[in-house]
C-alpha atoms as a PDB file:
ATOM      1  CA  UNK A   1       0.000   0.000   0.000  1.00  0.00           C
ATOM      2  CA  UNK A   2       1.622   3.602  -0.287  1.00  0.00           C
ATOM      3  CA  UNK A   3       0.310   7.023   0.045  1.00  0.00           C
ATOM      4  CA  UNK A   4       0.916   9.725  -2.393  1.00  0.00           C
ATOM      5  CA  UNK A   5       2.387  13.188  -1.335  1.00  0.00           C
ATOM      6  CA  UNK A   6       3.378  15.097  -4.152  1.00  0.00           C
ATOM      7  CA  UNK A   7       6.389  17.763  -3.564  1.00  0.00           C
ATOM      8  CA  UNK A   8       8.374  19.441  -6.559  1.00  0.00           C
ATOM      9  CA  UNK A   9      11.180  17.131  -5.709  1.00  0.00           C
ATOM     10  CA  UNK A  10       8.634  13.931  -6.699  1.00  0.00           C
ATOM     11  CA  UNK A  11       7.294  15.728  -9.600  1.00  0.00           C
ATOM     12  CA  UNK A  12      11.377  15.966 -10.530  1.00  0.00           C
ATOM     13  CA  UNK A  13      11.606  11.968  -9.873  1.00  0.00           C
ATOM     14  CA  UNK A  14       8.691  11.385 -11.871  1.00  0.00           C
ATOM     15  CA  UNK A  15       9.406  13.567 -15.066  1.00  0.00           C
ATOM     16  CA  UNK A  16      12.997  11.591 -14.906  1.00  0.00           C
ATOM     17  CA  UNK A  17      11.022   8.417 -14.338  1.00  0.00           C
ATOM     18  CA  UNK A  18       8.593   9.006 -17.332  1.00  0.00           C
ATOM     19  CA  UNK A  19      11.432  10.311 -20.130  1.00  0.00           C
ATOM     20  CA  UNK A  20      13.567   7.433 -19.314  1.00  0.00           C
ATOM     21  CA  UNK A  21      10.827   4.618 -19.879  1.00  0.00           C
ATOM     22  CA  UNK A  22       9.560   6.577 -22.754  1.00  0.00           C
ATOM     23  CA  UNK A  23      13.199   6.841 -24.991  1.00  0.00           C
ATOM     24  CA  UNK A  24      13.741   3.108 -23.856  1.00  0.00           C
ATOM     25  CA  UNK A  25      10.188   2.941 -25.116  1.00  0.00           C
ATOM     26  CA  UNK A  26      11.539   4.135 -28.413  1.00  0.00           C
ATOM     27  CA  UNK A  27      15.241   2.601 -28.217  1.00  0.00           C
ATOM     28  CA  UNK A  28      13.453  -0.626 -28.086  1.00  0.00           C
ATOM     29  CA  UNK A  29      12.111  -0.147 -31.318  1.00  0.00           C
ATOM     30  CA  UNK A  30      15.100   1.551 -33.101  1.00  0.00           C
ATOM     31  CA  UNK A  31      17.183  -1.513 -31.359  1.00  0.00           C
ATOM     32  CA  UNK A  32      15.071  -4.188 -32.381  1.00  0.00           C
ATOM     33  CA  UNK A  33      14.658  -2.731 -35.973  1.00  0.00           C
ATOM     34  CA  UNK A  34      18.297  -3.139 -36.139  1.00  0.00           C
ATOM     35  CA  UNK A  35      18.467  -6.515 -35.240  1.00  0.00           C
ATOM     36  CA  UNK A  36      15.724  -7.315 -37.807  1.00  0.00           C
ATOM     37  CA  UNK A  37      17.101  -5.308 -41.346  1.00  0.00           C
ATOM     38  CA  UNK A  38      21.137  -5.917 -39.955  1.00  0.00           C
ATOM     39  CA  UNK A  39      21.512  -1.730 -40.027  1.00  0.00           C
ATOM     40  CA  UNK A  40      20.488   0.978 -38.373  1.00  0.00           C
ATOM     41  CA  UNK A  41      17.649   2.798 -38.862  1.00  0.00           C
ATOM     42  CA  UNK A  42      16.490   6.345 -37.644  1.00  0.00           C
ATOM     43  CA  UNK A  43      14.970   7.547 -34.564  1.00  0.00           C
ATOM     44  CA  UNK A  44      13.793  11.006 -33.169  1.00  0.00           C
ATOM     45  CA  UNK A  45      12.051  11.491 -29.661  1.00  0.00           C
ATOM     46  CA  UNK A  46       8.559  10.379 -31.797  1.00  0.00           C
ATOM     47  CA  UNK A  47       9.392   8.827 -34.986  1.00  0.00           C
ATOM     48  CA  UNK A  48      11.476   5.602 -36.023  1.00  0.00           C
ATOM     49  CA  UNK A  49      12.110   4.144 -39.387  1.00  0.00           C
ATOM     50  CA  UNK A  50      13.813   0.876 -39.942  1.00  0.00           C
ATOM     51  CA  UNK A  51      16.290   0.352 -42.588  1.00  0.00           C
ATOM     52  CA  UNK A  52      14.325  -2.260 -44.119  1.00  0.00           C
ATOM     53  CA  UNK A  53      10.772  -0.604 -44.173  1.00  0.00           C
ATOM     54  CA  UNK A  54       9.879  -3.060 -47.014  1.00  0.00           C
ATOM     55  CA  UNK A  55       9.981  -5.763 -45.194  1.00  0.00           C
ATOM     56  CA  UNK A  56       6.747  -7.407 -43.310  1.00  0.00           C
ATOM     57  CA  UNK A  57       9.088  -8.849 -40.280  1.00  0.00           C
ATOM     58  CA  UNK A  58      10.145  -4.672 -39.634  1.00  0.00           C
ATOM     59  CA  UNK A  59       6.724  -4.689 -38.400  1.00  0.00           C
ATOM     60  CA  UNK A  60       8.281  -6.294 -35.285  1.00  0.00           C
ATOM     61  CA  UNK A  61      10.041  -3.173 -34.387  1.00  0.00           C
ATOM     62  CA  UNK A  62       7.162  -1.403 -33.628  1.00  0.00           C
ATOM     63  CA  UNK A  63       5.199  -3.898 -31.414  1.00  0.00           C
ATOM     64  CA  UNK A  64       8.484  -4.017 -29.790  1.00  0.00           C
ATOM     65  CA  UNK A  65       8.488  -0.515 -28.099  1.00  0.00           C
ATOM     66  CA  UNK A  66       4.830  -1.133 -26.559  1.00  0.00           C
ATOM     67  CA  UNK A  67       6.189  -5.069 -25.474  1.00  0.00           C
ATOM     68  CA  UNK A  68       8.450  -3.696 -23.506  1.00  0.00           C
ATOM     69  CA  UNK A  69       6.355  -0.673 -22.038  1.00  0.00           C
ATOM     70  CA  UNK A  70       3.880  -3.876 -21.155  1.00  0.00           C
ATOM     71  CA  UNK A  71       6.619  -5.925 -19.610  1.00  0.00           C
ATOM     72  CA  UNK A  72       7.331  -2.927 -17.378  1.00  0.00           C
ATOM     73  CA  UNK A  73       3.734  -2.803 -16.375  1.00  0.00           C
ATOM     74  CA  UNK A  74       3.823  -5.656 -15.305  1.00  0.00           C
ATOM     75  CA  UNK A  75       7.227  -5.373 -13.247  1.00  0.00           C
ATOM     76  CA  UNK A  76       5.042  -2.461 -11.441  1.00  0.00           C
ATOM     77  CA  UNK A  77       2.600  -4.313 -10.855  1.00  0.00           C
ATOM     78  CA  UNK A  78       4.734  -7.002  -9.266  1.00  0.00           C
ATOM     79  CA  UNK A  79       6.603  -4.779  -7.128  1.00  0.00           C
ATOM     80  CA  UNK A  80       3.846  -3.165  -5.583  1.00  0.00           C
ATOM     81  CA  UNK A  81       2.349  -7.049  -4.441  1.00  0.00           C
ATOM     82  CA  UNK A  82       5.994  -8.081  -3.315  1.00  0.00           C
ATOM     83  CA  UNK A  83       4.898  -8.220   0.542  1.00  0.00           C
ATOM     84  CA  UNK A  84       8.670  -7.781   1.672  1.00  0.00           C
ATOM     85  CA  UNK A  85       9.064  -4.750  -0.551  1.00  0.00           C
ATOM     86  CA  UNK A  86      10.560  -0.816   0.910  1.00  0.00           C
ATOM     87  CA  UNK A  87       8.474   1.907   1.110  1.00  0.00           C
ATOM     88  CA  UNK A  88      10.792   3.289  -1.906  1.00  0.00           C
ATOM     89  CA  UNK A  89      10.726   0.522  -3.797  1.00  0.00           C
ATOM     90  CA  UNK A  90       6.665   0.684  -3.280  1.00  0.00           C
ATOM     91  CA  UNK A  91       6.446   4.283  -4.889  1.00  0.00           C
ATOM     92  CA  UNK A  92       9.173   3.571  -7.336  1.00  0.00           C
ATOM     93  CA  UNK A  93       6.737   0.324  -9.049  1.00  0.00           C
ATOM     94  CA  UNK A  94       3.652   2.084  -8.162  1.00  0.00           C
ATOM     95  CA  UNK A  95       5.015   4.934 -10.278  1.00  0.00           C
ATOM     96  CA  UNK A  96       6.822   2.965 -12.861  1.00  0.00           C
ATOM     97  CA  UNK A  97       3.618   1.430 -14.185  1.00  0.00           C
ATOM     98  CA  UNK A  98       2.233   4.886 -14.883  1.00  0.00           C
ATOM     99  CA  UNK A  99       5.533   5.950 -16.335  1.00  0.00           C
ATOM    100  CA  UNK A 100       4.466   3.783 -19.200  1.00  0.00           C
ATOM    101  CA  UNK A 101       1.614   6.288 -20.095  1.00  0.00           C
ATOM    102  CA  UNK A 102      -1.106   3.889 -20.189  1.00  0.00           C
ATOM    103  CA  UNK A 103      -3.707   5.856 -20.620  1.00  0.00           C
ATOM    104  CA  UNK A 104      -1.975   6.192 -24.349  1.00  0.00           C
ATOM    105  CA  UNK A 105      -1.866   2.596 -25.121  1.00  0.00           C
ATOM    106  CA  UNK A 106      -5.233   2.007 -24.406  1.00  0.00           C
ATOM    107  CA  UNK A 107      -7.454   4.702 -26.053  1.00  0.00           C
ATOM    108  CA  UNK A 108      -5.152   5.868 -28.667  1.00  0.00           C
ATOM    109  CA  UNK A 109      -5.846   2.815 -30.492  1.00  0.00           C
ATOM    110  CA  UNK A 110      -9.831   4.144 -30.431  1.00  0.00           C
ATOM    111  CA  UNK A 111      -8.581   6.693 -33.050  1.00  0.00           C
ATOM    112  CA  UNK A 112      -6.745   4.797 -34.832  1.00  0.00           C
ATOM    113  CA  UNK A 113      -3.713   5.689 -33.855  1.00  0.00           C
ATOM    114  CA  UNK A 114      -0.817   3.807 -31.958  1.00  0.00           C
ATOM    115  CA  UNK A 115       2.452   1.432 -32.563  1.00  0.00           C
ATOM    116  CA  UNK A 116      -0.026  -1.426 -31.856  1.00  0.00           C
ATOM    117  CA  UNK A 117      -2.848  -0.237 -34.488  1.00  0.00           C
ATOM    118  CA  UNK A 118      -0.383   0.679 -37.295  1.00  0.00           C
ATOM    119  CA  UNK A 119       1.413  -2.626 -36.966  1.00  0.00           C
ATOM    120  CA  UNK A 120      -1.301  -4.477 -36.846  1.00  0.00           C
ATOM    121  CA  UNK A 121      -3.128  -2.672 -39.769  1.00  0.00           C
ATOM    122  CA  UNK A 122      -0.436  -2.819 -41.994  1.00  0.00           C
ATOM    123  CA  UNK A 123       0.220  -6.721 -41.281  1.00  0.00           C
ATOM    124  CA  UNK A 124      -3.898  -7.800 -41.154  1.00  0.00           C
ATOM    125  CA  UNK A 125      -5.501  -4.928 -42.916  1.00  0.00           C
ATOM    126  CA  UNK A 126      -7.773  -2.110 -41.609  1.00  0.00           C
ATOM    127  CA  UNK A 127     -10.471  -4.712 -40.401  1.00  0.00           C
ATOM    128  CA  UNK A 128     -13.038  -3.952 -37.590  1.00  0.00           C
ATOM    129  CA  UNK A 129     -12.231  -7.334 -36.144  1.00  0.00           C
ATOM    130  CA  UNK A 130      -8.214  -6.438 -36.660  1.00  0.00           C
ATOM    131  CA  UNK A 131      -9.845  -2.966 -35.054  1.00  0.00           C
ATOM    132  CA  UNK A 132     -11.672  -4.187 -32.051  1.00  0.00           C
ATOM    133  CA  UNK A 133      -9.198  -7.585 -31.719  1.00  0.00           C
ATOM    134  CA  UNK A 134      -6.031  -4.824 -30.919  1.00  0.00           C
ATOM    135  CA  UNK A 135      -8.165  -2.152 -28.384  1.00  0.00           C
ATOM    136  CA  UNK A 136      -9.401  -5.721 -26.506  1.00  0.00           C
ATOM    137  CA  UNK A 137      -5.456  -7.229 -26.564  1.00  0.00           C
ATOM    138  CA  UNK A 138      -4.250  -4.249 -25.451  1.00  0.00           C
ATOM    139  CA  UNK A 139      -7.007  -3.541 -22.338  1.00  0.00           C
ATOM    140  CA  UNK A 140      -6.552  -6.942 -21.140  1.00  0.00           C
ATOM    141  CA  UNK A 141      -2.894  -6.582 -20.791  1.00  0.00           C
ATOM    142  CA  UNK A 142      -3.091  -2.957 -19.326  1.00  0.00           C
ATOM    143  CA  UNK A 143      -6.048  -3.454 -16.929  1.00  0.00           C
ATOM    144  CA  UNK A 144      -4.585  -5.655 -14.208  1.00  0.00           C
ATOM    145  CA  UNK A 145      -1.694  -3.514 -13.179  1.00  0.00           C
ATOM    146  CA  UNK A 146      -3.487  -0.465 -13.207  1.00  0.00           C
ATOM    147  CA  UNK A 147      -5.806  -2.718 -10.736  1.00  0.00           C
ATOM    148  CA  UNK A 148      -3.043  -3.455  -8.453  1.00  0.00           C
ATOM    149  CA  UNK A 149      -2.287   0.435  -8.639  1.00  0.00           C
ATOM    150  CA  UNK A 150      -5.814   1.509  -8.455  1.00  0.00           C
ATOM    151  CA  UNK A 151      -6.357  -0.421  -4.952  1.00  0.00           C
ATOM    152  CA  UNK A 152      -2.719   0.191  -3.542  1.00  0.00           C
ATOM    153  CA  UNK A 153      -3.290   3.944  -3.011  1.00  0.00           C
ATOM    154  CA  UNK A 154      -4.252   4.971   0.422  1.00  0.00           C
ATOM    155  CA  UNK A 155      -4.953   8.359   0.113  1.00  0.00           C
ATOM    156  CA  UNK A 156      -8.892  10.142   0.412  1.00  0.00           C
ATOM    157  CA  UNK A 157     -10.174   9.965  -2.867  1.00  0.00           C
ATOM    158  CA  UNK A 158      -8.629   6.810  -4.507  1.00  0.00           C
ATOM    159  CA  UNK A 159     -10.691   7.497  -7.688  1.00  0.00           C
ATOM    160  CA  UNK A 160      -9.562  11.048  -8.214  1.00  0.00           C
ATOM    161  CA  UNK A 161      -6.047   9.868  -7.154  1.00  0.00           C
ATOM    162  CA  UNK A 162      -5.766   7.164  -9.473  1.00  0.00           C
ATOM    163  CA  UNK A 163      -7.325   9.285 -12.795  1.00  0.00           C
ATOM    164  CA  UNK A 164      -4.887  11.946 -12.060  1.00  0.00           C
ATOM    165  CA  UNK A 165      -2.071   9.388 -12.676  1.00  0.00           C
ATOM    166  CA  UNK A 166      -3.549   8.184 -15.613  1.00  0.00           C
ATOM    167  CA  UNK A 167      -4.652  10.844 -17.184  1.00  0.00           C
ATOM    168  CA  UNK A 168      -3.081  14.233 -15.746  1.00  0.00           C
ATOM    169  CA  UNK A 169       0.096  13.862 -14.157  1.00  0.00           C
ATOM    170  CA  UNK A 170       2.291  12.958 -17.100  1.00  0.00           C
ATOM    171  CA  UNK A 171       0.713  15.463 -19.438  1.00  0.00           C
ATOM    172  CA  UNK A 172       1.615  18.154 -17.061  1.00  0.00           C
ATOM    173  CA  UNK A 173       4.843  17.253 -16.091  1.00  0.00           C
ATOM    174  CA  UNK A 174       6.353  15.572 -18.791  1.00  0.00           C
ATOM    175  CA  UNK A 175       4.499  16.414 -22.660  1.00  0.00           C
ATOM    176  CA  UNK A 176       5.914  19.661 -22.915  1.00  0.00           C
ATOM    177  CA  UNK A 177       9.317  19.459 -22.655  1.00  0.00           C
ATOM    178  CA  UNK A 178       8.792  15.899 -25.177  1.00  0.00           C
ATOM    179  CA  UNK A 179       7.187  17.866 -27.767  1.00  0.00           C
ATOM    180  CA  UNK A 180       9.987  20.895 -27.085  1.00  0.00           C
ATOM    181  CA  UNK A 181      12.580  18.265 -27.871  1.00  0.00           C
ATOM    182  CA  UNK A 182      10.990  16.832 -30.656  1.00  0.00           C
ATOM    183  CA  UNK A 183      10.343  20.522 -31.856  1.00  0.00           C
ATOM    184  CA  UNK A 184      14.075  21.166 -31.668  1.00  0.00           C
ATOM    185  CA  UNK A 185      15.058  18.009 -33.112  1.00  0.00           C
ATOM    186  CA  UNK A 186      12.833  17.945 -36.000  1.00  0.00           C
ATOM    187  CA  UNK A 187      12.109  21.851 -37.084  1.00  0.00           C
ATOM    188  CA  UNK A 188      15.473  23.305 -35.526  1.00  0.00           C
ATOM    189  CA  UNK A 189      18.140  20.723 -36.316  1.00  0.00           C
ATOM    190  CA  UNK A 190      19.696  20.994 -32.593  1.00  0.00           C
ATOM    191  CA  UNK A 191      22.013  18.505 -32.550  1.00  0.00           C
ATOM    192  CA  UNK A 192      20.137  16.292 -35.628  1.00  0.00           C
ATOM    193  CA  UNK A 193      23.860  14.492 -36.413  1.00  0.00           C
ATOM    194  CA  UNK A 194      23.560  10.726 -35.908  1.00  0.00           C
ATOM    195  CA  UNK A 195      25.416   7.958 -34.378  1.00  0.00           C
ATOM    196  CA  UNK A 196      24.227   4.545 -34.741  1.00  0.00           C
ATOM    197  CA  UNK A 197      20.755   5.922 -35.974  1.00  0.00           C
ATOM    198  CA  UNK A 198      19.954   7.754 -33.105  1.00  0.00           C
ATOM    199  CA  UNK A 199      20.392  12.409 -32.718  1.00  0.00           C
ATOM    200  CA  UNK A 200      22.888  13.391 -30.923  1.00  0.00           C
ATOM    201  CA  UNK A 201      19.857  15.574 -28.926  1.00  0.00           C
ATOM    202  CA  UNK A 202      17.908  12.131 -27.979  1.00  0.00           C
ATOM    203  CA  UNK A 203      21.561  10.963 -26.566  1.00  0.00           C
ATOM    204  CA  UNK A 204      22.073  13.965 -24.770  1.00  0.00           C
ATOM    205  CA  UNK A 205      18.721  13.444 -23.046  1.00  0.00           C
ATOM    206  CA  UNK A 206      18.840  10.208 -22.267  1.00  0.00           C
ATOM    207  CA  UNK A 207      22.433  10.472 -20.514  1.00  0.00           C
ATOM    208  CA  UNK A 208      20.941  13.560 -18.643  1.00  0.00           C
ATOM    209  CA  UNK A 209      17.904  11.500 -17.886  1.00  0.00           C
ATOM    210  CA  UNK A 210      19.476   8.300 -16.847  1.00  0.00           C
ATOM    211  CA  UNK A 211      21.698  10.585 -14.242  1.00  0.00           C
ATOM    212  CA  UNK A 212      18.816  12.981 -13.042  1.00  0.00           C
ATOM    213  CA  UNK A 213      16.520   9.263 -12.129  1.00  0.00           C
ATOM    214  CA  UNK A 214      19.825   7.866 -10.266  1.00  0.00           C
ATOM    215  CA  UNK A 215      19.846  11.405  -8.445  1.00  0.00           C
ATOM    216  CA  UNK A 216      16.087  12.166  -7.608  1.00  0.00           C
ATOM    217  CA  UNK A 217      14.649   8.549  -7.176  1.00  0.00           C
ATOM    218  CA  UNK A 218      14.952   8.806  -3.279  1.00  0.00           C
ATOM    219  CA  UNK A 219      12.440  11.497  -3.631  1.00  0.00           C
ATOM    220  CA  UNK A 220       9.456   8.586  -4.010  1.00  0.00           C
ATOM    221  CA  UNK A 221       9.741   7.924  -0.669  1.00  0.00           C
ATOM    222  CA  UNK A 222       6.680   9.603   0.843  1.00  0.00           C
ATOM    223  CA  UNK A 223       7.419   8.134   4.030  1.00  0.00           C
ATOM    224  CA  UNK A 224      10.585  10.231   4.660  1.00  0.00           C
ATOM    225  CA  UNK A 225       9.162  13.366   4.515  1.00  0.00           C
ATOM    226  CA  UNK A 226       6.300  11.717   7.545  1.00  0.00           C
ATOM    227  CA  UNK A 227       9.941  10.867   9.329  1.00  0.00           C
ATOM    228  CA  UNK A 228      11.637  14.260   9.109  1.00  0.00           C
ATOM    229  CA  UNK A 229       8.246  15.906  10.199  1.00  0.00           C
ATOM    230  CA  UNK A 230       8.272  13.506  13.444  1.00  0.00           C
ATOM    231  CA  UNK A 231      11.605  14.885  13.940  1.00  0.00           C
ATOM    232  CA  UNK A 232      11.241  18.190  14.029  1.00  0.00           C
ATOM    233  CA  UNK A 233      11.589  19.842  17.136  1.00  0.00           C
ATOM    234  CA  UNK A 234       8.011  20.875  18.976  1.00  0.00           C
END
């Protein structure tokens, strides 16, 4: 069970939190596009190609990225029902499973729109059974963790709570400085030179990101700001 208390310094954690899982997200694909066509392909923040876009089994690539954004889910999900589990490591998986913007994955499709609709559309056809088959797939993978989140809050208004997560938080705290990137990246050229595939920008980020979650990830833990205000003198 945990109980959210939100401070700038958690907002911090969680932005870091969200960008990471989101360019794994997408170095999953450009990764596993590579290891499909034998070269590299091209990536932005938003966008991959592989270097074999001809070919049907390139398709892989891109239910790839949401695979492993399910996987981690899932990993939430599992950390928040380990009974032996920290208080940190408790906020860290309850967190984590939102990190994977879920709310995304499950009504994007709804619109069309998706890794897992345009995959699966270009591979079966644009079908209502290929349609309705991908939005049920997809909520049956994505509804138990959110489950195990939904009842692990303790907080007044679980409900509220829980939507926020899904639907709020990351837009607020994490969309806008995506799309700036992307904006950079795409209309601005900042740093658009390649290695392996990949901007120079999206590695810059990354390496940022991956040292700003090592850095802030202490800040989950609700329950030390409860200790520090125990210990403050009376």
């Amino acid at each position: 069970m945990i109980s959210i208390k939100i401070t700038w310094k958690y907002c911090l954690a969680f932005y870091c939190l969200i960008m990471l899982y989101a360019s794994l997200h997408e170095l999953v694909h450009h990764f596993a596009g590579a290891a499909i066509c034998g070269a590299w392909g091209y990536k932005t923040f938003n966008y991959f190609s592989t270097a074999c876009e001809s070919n049907r089994w390139a398709y892989l690539a891109t239910y790839a990225g949401p695979l492993f954004s399910f996987i981690m889910m899932w990993v939430g999900a599992y950390g928040l029902r380990k009974k032996n589990a920290s208080p940190l490591s408790r906020q860290i998986s309850f967190a984590l499973i939102f990190a994977q913007l879920p709310f995304q994955r499950m009504f994007f499709p709804f619109f069309k729109m998706n890794d897992e609709f345009y995959a699966s559309k270009s591979l079966f056809g644009d079908t209502q059974l290929m349609y309705w088959s991908v939005i049920i797939i997809i909520w049956l993978i994505c509804l138990p963790p959110l489950v195990t989140a939904y009842r692990s809050i303790t907080n007044k208004h679980r409900l509220a709570w829980f939507l926020f997560y899904l639907i709020l938080f990351p837009v607020i705290i994490w969309v806008p400085v995506f799309l700036l990137l992307e904006y950079l990246l795409v209309n601005r050229h900042v740093l658009d030179q390649t290695f392996i595939g990949i901007a120079w920008l999206f590695l810059v980020n990354e390496i940022i990101t991956v040292i700003g979650y090592f850095l802030t990830k202490k800040y989950f833990n609700t329950d030390m700001y409860k200790l520090k205000s125990k210990q403050l003198p009376t």
